[in-house]
N, C-alpha and C. Protein backbone atom coordinates (compact mmCIF):
# COMPACT_ATOMS: atom_id res chain seq x y z
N UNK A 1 -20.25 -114.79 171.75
CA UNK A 1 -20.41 -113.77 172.77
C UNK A 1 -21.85 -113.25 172.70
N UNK A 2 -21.96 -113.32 173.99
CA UNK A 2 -24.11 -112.24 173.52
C UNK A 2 -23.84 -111.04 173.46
N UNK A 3 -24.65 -110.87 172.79
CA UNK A 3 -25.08 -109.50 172.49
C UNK A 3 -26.42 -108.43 172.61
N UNK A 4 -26.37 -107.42 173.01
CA UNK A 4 -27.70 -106.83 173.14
C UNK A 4 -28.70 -106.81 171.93
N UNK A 5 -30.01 -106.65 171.83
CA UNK A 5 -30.80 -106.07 171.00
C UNK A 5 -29.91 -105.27 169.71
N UNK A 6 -28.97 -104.32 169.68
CA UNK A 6 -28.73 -103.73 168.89
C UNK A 6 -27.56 -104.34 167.79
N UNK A 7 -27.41 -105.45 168.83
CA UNK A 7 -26.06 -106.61 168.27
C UNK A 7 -24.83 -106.35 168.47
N UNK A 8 -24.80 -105.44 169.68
CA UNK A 8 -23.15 -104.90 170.46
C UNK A 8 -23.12 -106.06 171.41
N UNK A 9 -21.91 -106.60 171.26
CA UNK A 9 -21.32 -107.73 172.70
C UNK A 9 -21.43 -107.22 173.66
N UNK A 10 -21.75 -107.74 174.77
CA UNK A 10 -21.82 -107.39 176.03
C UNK A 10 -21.44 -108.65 176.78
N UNK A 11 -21.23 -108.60 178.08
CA UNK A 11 -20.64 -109.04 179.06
C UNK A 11 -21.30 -109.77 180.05
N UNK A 12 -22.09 -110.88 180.18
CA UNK A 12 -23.08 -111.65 180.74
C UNK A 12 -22.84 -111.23 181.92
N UNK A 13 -21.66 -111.62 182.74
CA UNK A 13 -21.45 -111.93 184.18
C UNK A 13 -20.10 -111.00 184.37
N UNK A 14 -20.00 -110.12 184.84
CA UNK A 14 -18.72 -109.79 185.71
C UNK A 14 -18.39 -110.37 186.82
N UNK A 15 -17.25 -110.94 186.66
CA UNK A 15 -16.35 -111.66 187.66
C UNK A 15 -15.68 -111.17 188.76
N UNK A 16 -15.60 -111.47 190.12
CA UNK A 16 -15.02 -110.81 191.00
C UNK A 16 -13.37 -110.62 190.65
N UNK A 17 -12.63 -109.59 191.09
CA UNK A 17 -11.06 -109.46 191.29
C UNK A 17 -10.80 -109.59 192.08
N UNK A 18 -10.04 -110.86 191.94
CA UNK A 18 -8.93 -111.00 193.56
C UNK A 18 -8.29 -109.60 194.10
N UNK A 19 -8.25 -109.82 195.57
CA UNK A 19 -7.30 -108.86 196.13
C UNK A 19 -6.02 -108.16 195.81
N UNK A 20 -5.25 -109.61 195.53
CA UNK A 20 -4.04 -109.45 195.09
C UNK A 20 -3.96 -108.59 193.52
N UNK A 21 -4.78 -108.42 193.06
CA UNK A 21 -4.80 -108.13 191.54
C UNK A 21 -5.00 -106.68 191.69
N UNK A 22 -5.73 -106.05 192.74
CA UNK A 22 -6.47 -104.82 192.70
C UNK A 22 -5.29 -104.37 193.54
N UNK A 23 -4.69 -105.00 194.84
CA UNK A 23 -3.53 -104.23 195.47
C UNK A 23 -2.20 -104.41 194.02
N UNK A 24 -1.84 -104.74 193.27
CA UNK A 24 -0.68 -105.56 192.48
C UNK A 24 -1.24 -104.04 191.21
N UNK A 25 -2.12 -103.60 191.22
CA UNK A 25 -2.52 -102.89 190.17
C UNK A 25 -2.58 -101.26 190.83
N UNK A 26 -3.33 -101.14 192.34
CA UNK A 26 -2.39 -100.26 192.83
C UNK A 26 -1.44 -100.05 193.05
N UNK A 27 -0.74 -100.47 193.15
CA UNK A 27 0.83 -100.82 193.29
C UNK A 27 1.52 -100.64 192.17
N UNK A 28 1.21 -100.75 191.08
CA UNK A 28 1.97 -100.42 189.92
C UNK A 28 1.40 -98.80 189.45
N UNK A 29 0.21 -98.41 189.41
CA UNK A 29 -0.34 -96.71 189.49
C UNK A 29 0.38 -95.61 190.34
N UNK A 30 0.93 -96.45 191.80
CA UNK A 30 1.57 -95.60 192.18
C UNK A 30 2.87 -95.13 191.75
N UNK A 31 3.66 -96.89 191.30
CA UNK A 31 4.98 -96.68 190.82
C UNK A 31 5.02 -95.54 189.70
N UNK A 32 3.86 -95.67 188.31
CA UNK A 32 3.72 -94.42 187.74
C UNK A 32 4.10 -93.60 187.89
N UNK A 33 3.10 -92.85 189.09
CA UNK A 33 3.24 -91.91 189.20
C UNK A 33 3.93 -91.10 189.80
N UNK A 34 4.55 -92.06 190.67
CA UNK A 34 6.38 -91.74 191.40
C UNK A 34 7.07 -91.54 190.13
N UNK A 35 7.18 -92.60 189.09
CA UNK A 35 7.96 -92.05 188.08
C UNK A 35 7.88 -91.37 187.35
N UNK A 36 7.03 -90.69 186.73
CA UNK A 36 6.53 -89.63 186.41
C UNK A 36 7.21 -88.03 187.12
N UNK A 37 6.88 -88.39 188.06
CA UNK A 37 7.69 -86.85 189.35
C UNK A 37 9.16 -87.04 188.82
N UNK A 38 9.95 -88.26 188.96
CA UNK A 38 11.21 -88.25 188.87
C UNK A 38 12.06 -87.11 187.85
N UNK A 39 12.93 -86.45 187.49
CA UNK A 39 13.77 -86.30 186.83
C UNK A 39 14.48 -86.96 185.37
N UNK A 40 14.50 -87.19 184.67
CA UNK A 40 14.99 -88.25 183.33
C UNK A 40 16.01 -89.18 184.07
N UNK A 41 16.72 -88.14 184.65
CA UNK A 41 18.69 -88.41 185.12
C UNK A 41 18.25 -90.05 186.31
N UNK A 42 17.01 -89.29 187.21
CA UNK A 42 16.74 -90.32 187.82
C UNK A 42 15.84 -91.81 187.38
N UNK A 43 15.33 -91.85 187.00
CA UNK A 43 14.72 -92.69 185.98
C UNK A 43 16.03 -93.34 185.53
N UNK A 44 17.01 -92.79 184.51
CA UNK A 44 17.82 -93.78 184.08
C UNK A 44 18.56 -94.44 185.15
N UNK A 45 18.99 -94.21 186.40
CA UNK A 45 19.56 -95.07 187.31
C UNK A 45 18.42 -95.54 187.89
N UNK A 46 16.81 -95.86 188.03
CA UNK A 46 16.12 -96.23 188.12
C UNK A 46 16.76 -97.64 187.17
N UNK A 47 16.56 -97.47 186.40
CA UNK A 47 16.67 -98.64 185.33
C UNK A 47 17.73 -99.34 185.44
N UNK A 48 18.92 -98.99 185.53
CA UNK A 48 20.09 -99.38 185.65
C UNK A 48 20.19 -100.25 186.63
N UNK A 49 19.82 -99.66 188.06
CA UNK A 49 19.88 -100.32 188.95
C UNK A 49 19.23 -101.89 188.64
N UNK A 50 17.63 -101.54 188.33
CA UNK A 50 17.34 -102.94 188.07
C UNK A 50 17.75 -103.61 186.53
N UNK A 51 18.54 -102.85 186.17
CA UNK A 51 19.34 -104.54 185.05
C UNK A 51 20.37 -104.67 185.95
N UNK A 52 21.25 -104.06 186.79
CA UNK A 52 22.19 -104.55 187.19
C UNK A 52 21.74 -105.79 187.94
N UNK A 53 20.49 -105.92 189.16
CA UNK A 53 20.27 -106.57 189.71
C UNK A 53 19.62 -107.91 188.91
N UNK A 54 19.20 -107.72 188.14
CA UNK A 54 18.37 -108.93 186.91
C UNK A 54 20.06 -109.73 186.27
N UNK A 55 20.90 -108.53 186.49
CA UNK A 55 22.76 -110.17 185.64
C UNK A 55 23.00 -109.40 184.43
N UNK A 56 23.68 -109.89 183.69
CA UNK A 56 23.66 -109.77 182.15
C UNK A 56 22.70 -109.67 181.33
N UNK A 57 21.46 -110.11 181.65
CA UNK A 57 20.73 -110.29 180.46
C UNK A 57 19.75 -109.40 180.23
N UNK A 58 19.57 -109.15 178.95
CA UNK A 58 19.13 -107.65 178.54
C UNK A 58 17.03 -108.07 178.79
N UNK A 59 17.03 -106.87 179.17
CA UNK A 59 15.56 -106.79 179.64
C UNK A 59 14.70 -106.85 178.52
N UNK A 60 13.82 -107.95 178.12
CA UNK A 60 12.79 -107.86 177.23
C UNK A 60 11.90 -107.18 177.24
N UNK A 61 11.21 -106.47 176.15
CA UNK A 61 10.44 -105.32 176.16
C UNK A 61 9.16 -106.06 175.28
N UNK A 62 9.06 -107.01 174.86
CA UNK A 62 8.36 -107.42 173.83
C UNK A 62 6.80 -108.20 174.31
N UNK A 63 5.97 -108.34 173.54
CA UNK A 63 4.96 -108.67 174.00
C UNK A 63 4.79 -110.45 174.17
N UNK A 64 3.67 -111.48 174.53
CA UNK A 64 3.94 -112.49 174.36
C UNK A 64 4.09 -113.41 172.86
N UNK A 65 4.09 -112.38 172.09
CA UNK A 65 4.15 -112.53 170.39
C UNK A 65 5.32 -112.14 169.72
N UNK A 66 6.44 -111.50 170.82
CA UNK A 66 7.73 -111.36 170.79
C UNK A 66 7.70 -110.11 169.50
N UNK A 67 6.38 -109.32 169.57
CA UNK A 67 6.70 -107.92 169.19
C UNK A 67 6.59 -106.86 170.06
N UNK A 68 7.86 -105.51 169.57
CA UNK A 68 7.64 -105.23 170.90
C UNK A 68 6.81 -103.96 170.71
N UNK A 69 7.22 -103.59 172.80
CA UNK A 69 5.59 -102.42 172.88
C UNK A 69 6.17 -101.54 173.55
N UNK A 70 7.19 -101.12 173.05
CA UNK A 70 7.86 -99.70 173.49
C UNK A 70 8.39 -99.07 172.08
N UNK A 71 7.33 -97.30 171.72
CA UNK A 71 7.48 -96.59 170.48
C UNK A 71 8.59 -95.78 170.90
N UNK A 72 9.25 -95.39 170.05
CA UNK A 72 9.85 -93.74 170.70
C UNK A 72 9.33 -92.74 169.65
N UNK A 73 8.50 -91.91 169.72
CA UNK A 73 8.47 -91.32 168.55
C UNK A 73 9.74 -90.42 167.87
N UNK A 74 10.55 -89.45 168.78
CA UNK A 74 11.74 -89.29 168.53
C UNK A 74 12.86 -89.58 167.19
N UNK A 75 12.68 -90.84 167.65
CA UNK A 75 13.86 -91.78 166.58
C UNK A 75 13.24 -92.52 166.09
N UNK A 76 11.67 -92.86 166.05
CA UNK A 76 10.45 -93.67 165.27
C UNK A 76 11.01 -94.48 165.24
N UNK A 77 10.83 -95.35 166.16
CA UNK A 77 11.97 -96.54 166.49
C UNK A 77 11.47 -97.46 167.54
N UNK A 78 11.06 -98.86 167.11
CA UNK A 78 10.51 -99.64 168.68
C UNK A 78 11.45 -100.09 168.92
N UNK A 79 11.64 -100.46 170.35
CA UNK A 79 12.92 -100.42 171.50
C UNK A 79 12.28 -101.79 171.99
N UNK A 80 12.98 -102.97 171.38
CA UNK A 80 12.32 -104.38 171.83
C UNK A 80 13.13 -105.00 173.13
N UNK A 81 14.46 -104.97 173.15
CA UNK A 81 15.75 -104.71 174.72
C UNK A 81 15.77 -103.66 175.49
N UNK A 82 16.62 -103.51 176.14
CA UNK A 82 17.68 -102.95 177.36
C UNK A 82 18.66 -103.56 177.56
N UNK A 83 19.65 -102.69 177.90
CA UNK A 83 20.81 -103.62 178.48
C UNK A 83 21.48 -102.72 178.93
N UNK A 84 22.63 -102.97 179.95
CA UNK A 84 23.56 -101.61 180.25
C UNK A 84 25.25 -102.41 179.27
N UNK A 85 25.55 -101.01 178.89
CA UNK A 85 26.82 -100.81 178.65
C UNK A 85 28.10 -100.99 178.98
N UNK A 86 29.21 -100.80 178.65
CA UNK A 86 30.50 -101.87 179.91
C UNK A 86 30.76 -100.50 181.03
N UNK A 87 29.66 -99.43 180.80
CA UNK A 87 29.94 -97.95 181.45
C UNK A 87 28.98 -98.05 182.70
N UNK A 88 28.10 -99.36 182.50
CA UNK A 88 27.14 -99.35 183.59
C UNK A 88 25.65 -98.22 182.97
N UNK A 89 25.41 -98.19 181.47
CA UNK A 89 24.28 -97.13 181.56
C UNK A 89 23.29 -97.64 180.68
N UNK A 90 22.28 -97.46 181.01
CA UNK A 90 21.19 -98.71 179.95
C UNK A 90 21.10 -97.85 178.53
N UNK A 91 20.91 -99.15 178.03
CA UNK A 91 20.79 -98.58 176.31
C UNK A 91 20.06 -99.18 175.86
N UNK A 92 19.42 -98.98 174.76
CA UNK A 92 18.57 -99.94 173.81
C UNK A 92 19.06 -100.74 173.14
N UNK A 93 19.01 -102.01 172.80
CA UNK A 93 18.93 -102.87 171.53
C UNK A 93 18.00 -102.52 170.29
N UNK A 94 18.48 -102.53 169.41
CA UNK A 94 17.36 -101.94 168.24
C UNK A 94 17.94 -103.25 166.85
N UNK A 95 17.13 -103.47 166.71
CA UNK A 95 17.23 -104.89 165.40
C UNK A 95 17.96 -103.50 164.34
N UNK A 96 18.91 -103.99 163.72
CA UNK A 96 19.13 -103.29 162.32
C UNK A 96 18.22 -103.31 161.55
N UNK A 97 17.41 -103.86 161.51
CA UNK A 97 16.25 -103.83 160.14
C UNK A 97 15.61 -102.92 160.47
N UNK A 98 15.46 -102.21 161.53
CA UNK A 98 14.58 -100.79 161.76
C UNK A 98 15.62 -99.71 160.73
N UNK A 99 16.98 -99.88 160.91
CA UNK A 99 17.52 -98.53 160.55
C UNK A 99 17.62 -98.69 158.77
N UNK A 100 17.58 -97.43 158.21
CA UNK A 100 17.73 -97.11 156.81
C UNK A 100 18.96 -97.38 156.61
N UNK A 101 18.82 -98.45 155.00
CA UNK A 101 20.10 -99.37 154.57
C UNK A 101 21.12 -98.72 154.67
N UNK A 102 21.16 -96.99 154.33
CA UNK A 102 22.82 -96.73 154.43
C UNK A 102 23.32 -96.87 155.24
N UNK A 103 22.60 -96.93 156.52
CA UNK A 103 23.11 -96.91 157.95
C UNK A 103 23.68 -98.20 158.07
N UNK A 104 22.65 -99.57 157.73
CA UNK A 104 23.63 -100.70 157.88
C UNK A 104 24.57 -101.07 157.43
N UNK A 105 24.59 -100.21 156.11
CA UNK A 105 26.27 -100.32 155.29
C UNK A 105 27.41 -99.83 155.95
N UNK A 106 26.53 -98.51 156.50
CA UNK A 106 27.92 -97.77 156.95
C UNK A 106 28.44 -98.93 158.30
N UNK A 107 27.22 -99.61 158.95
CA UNK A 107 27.76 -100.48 160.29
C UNK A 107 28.53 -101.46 159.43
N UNK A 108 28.10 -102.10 158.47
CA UNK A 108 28.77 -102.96 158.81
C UNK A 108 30.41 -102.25 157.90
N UNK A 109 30.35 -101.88 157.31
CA UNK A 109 32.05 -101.45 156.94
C UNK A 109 32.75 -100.98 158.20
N UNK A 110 31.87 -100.97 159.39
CA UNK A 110 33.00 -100.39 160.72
C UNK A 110 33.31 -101.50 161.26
N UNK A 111 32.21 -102.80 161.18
CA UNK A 111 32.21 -104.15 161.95
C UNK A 111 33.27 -104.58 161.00
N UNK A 112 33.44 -104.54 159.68
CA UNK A 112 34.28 -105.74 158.62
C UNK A 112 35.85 -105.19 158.76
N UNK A 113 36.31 -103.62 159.31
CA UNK A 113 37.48 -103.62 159.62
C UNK A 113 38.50 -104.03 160.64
């Protein structure tokens, strides 16, 4: 990569952006910020709606390195799925290896009865 005089990389040539990229990028700023205004309550049938329409299969959250990129600080907990419930309401998938061992003991003595 070149670099200036001071030996910081810099950027020879900036490349034009397609149209589609700059409308596809407005287009997602706005969705933001529509969601943002929303309510929580609405947001979650936001979501719902589109797993219902995506089938069964739980929405990947993960990057192309299949780690994922949703924190919660809350429950300090990354949220790598989605999926809805047999109630119709989205929930997280969370790997057991996030939760503290007693917790998986206690799961699985509920799963082994």
């Amino acid at each position: 990569m070149p670099q200036d005089p001071s030996g910081r990389p810099y950027i020879e040539q900036i490349k034009p952006c397609p149209i589609s990229v700059i409308a596809s990028f407005f287009s997602y700023n706005q969705k933001t910020i529509e969601m943002e205004e929303k309510e929580i309550s609405e947001v979650l049938l936001d979501i719902a709606d589109d797993l219902k329409r995506k089938g069964d299969q739980p929405c990947d959250l993960t990057n192309d390195c299949g780690e994922p990129t949703v924190f919660d600080a809350r429950s300090e907990l990354y949220i790598q799925y989605i999926t809805l419930d047999k109630g119709g309401n989205p929930c997280a998938l969370i790997p057991l290896g996030y939760l503290e061992d007693e917790t998986i003991r206690e799961i699985a003595k509920m799963v082994h009865q």
